[in-house]
Protein backbone atom coordinates (compact mmCIF):
# COMPACT_ATOMS: atom_id res chain seq x y z
CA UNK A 1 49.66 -100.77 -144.33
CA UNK A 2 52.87 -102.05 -142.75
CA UNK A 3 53.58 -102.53 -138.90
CA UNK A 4 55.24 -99.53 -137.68
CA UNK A 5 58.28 -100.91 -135.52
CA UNK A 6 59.63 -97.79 -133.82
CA UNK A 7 59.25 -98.94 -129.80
CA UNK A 8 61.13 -102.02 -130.19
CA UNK A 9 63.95 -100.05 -132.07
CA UNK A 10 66.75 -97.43 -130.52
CA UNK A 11 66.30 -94.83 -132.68
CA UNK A 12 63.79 -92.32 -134.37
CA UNK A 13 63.44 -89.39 -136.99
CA UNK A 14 60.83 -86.73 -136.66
CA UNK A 15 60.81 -85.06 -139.62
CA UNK A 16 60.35 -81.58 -137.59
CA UNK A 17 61.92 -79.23 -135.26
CA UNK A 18 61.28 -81.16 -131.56
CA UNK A 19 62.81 -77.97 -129.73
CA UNK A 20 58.96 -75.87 -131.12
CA UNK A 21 56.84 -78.16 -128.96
CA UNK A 22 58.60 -80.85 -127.53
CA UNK A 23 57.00 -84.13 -126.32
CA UNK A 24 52.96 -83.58 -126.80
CA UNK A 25 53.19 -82.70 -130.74
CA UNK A 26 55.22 -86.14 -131.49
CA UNK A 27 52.85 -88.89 -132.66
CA UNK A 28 54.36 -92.43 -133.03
CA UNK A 29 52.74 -92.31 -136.69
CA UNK A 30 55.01 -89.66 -137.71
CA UNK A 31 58.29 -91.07 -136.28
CA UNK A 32 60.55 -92.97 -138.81
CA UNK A 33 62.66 -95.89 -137.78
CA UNK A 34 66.28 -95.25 -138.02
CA UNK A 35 68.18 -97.21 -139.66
CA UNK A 36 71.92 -95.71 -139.90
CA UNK A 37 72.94 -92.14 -139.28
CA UNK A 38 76.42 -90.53 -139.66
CA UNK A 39 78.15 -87.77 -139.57
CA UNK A 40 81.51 -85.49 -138.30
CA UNK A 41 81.07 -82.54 -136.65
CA UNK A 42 84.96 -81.07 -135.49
CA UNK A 43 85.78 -77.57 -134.83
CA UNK A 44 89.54 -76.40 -134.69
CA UNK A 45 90.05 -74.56 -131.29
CA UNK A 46 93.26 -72.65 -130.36
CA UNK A 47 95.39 -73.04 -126.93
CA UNK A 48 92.31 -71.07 -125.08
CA UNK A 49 89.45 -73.01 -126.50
CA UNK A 50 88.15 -70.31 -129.04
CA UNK A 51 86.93 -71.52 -132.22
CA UNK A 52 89.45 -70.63 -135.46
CA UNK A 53 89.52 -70.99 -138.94
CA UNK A 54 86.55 -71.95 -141.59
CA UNK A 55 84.44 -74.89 -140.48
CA UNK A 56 84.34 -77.78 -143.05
CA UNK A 57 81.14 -78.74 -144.24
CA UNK A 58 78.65 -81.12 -141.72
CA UNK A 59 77.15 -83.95 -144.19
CA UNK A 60 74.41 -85.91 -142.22
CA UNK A 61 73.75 -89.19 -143.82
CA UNK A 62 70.50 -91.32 -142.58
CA UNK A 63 68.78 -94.03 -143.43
CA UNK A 64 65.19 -94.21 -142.34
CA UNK A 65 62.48 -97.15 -142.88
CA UNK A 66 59.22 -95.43 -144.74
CA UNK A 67 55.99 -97.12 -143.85
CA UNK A 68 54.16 -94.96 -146.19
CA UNK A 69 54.64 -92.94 -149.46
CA UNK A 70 53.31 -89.49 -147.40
CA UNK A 71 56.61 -89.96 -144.92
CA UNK A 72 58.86 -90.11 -148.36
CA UNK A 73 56.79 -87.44 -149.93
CA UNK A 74 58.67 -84.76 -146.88
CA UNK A 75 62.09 -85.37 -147.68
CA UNK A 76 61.24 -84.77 -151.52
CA UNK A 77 59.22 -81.86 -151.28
CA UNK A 78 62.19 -80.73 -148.68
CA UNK A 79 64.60 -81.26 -150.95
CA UNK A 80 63.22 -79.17 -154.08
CA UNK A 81 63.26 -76.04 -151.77
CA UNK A 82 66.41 -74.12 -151.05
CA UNK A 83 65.22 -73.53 -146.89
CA UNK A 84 66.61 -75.53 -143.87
CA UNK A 85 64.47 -78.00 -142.52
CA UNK A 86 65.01 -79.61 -138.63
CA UNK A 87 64.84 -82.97 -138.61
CA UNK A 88 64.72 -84.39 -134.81
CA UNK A 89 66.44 -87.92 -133.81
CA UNK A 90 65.06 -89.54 -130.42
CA UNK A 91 67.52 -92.39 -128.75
CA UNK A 92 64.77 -95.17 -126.55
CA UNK A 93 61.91 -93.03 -127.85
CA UNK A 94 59.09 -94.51 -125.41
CA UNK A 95 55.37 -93.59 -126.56
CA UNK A 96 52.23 -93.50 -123.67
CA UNK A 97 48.68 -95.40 -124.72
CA UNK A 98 47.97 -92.47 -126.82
CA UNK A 99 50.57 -93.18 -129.02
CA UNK A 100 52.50 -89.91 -128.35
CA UNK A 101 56.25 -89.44 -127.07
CA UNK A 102 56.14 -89.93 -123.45
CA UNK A 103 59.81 -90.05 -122.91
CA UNK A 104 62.95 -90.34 -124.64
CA UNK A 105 66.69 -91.11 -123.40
CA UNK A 106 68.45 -88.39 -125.25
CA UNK A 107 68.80 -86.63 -128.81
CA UNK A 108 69.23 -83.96 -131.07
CA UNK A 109 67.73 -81.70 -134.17
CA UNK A 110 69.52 -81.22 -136.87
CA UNK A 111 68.76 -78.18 -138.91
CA UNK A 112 69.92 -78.04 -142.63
CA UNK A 113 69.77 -78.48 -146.72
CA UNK A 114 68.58 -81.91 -148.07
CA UNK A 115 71.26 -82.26 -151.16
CA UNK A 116 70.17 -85.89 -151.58
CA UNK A 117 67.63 -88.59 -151.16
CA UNK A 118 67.75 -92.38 -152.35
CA UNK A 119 64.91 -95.22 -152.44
CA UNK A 120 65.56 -98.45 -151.54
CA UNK A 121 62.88 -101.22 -152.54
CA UNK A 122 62.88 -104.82 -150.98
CA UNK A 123 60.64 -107.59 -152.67
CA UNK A 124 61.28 -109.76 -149.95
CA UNK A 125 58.99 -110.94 -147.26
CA UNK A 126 60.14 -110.06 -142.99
CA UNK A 127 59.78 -112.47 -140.32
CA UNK A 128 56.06 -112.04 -139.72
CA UNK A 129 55.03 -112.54 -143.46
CA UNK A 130 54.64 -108.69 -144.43
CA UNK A 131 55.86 -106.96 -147.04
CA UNK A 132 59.53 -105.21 -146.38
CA UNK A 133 59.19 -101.48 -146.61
CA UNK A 134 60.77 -99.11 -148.53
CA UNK A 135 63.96 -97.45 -146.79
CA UNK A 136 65.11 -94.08 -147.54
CA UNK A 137 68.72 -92.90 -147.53
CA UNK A 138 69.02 -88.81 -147.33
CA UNK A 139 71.91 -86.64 -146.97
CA UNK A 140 71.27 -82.95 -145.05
CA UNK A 141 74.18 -80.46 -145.03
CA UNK A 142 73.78 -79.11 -141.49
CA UNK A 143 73.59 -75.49 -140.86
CA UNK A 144 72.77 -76.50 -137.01
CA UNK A 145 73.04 -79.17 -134.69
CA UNK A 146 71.11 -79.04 -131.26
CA UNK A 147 71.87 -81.80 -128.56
CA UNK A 148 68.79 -82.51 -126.21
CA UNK A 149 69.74 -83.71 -123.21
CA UNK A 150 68.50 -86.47 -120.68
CA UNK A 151 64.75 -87.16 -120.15
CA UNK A 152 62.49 -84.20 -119.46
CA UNK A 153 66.10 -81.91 -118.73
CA UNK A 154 65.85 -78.48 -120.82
CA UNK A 155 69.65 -79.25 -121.08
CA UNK A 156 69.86 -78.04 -124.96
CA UNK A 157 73.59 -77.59 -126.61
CA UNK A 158 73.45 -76.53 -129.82
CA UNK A 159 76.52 -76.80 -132.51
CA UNK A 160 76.21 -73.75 -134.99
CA UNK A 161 78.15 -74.49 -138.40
CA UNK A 162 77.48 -71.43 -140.79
């Protein structure tokens, strides 16, 4: 099994909505080092401030390291279903002895359609001598887009694209 390097990285992916049960449900086994993430999300507002027009489509592109094939196995079976899915990112994620989320800096869910997923294999070795994992790169059109706010704050702003 490979080393799981996601406290001495800035950002994780919890494959789940974080806003159900925030904090105790997060186990540092499920989180998924990030990578890369991108993606636009711009709404045209008039001289008030009121939302107009269509919103263009929100394309979320990550790239996540996969430790093991059951992490990988999500974003497939996710993307052979035509239902949202939440998927939560965590900025300074910090995890207590228990190896649950303790703490995190800021973050946000992102609720939407996987159109995409890519495998990337490496047959190289890392510093340490193991074996590089695979990496993952998904795309998820959002439907949703819920920022979490500072620390232990219930300071939630969500972005609603439908």
């Amino acid at each position: 099994m490979a080393t799981l390097y996601s406290n001495e990285l800035k950002a994780v992916l919890v494959p789940k909505d974080f806003l159900e049960n925030p904090l105790s449900s997060v186990l540092k086994e499920d989180c998924l080092t990030v990578q890369h993430f991108d993606y636009q999300c711009e709404h045209r507002r008039n001289a008030v401030g009121e939302v107009y027009g269509p919103t263009d489509p929100v394309i979320l592109k990550f790239s996540v390291r996969v430790n093991s094939p059951k992490h990988a196995k999500v974003f497939y079976d996710n993307l052979l279903t035509n239902n949202s899915h939440s998927y939560t990112i965590l900025f300074n994620a910090v995890f207590n002895t228990n190896q649950r989320l303790s703490n995190y800096e800021d973050g946000m869910v992102v609720n939407g359609y996987v159109m995409s997923v890519e495998e990337n294999y490496s047959s190289g070795k890392n510093r340490v001598g193991e074996n590089e994992q695979m990496q993952l790169n998904v795309m998820v059109m959002a439907r949703s887009v819920t920022y979490l706010g500072r620390e232990k704050q219930s300071n939630y702003t969500s972005v609603f694209i439908q």
